[in-house]
Protein backbone atom coordinates (compact mmCIF):
# COMPACT_ATOMS: atom_id res chain seq x y z
CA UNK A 1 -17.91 30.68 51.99
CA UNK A 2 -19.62 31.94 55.17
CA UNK A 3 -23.24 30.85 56.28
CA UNK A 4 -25.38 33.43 54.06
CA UNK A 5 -23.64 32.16 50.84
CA UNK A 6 -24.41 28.72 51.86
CA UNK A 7 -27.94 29.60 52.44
CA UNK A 8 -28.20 31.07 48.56
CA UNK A 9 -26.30 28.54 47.79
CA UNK A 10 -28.17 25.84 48.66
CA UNK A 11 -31.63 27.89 47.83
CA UNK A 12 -30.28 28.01 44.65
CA UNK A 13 -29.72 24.59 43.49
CA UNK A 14 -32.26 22.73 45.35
CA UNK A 15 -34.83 25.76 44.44
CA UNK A 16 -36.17 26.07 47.91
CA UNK A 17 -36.75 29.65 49.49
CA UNK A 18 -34.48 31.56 51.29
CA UNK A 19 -36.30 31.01 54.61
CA UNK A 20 -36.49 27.38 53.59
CA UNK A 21 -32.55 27.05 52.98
CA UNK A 22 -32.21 29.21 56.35
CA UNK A 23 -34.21 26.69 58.35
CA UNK A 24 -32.26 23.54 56.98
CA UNK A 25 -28.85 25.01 57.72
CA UNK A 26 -29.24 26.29 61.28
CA UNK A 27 -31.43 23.04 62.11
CA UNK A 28 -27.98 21.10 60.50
CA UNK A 29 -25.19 23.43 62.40
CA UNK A 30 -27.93 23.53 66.03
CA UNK A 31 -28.33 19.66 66.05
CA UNK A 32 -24.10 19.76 65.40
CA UNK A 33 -23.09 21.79 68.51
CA UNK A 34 -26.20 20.49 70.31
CA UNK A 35 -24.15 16.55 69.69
CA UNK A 36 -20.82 18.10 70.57
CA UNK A 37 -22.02 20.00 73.63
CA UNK A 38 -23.70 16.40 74.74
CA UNK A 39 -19.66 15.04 74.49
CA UNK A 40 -20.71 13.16 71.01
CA UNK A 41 -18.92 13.44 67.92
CA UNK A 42 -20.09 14.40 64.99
CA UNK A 43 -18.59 12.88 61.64
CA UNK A 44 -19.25 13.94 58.01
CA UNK A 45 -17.77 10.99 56.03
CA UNK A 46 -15.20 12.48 53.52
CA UNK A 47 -15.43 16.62 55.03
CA UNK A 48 -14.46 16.12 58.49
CA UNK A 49 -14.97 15.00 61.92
CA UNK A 50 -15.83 17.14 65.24
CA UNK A 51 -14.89 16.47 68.71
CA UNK A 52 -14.88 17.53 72.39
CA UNK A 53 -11.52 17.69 74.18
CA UNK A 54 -11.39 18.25 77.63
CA UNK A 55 -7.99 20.12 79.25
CA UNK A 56 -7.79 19.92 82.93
CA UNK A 57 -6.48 23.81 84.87
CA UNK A 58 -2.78 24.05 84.87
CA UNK A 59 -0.66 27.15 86.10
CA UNK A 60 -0.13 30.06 83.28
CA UNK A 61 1.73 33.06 83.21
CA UNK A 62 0.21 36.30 82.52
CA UNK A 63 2.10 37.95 79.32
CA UNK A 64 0.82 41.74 79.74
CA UNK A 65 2.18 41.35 83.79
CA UNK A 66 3.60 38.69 84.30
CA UNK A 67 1.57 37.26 87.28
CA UNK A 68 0.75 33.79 87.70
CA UNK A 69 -1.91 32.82 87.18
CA UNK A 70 -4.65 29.21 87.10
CA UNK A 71 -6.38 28.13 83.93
CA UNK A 72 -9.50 27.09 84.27
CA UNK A 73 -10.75 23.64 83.06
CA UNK A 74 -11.97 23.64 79.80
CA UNK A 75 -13.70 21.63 76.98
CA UNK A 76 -13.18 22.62 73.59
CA UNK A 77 -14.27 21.38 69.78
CA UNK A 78 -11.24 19.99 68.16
CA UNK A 79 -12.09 19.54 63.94
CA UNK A 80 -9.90 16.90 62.44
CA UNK A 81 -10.31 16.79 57.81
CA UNK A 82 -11.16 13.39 56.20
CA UNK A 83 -9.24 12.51 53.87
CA UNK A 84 -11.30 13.08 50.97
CA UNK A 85 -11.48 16.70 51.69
CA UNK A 86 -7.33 16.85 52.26
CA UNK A 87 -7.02 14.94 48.73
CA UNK A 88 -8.93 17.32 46.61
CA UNK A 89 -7.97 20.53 48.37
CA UNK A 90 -4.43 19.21 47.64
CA UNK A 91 -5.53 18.53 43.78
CA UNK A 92 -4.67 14.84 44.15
């Protein structure tokens, strides 16, 4: 399911308007990275939880020459299931 289906989706069964079901689920997903790019995490009991891990720079190797190379220091969402979601995508 990508974003538009969840937007007629949820149109659909909560008979709202397109622009209506629009609104509600960028306001949802803009408030979520606007948590995680505070450093908060963001948890959705039973679906899943989001967080923020940070990786300090470190020496790499570049594969097309070979070069070394420094990684930058980076932050980056990390999404971890709940266990309700694990359970009945495994048909438990």
């Amino acid at each position: 399911m990508n974003k538009l289906e969840l937007i007629t989706k949820l149109a659909e069964e909560q008979g709202l308007s397109r622009a209506e079901s629009k609104n509600v689920v960028d306001l949802f997903f803009n408030h979520m990275s606007d948590a995680l790019f505070n450093g908060d995490r963001v948890e959705i009991r039973g679906l899943c939880s989001f967080k923020v891990k940070e990786y300090d720079s470190y020496k790499g190797r570049n594969p097309k020459s070979g070069e070394m190379v420094t990684v930058k220091p980076k932050r980056l969402p990390f999404f971890k299931v709940g266990t309700e979601l694990k359970e009945r995508v495994d048909g438990e």
